[in-house]
C-alpha atoms as a PDB file:
ATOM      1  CA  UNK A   1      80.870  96.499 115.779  1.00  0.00           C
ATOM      2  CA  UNK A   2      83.165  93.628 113.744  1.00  0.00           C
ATOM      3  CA  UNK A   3      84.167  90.790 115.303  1.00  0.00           C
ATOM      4  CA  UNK A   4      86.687  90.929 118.273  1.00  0.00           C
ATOM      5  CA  UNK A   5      89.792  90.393 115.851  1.00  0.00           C
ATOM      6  CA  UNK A   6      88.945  93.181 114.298  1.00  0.00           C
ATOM      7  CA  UNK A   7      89.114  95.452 117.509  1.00  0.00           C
ATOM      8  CA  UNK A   8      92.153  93.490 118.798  1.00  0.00           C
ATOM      9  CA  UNK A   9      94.284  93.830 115.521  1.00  0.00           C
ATOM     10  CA  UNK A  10      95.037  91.058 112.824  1.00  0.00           C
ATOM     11  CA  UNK A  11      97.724  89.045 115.118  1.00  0.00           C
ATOM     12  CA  UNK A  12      96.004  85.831 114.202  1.00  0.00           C
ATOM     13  CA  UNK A  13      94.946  82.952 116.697  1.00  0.00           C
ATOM     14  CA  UNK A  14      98.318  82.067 118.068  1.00  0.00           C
ATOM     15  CA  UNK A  15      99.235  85.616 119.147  1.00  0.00           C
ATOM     16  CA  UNK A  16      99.116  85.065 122.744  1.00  0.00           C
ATOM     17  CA  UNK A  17     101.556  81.456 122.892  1.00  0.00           C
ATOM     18  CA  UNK A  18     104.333  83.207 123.823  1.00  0.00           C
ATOM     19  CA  UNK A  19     102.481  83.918 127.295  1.00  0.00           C
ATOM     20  CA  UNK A  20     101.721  80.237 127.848  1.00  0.00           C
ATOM     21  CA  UNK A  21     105.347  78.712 126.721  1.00  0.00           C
ATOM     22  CA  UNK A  22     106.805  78.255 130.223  1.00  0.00           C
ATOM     23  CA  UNK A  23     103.171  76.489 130.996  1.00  0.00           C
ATOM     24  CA  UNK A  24     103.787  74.457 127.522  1.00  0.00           C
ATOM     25  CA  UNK A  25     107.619  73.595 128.191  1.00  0.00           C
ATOM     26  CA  UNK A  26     106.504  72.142 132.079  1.00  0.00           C
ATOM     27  CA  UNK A  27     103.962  69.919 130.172  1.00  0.00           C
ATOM     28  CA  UNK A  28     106.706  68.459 127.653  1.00  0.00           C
ATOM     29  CA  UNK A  29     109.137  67.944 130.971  1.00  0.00           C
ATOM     30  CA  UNK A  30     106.919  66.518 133.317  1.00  0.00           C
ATOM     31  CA  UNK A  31     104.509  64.898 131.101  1.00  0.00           C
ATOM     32  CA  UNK A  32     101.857  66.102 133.867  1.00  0.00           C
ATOM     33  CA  UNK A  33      98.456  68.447 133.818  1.00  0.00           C
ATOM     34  CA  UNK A  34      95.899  69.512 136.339  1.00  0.00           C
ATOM     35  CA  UNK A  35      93.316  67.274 134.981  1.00  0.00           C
ATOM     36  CA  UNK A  36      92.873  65.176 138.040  1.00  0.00           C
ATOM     37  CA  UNK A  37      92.067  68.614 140.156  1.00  0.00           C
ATOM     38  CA  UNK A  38      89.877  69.601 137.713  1.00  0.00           C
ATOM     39  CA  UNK A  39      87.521  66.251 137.581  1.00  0.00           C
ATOM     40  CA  UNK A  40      87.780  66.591 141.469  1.00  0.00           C
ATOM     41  CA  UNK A  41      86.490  70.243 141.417  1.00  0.00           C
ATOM     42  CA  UNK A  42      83.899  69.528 139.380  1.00  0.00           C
ATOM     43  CA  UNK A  43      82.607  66.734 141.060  1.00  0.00           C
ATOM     44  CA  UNK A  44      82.588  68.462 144.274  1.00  0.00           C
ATOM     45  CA  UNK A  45      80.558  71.158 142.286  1.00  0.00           C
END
């Protein structure tokens, strides 16, 4: 079998951003990410 693209269809690599624009529009208003719970999770892992 190809690769996965090839199964999925020829959308290209930016297919899916229209799923993550209300994520991507919260970023640019509140200038804020879940970075510090991630370092915290993986230091408690």
């Amino acid at each position: 079998m190809g690769p996965a693209r090839a199964v999925r269809g020829e959308a290209g690599p930016h297919a899916g951003a229209p799923r993550h624009l209300k994520n991507i529009l919260t970023y640019l208003t509140h200038r804020i990410t879940n970075a510090v719970a991630d370092g915290l999770n993986a230091t408690i892992q």
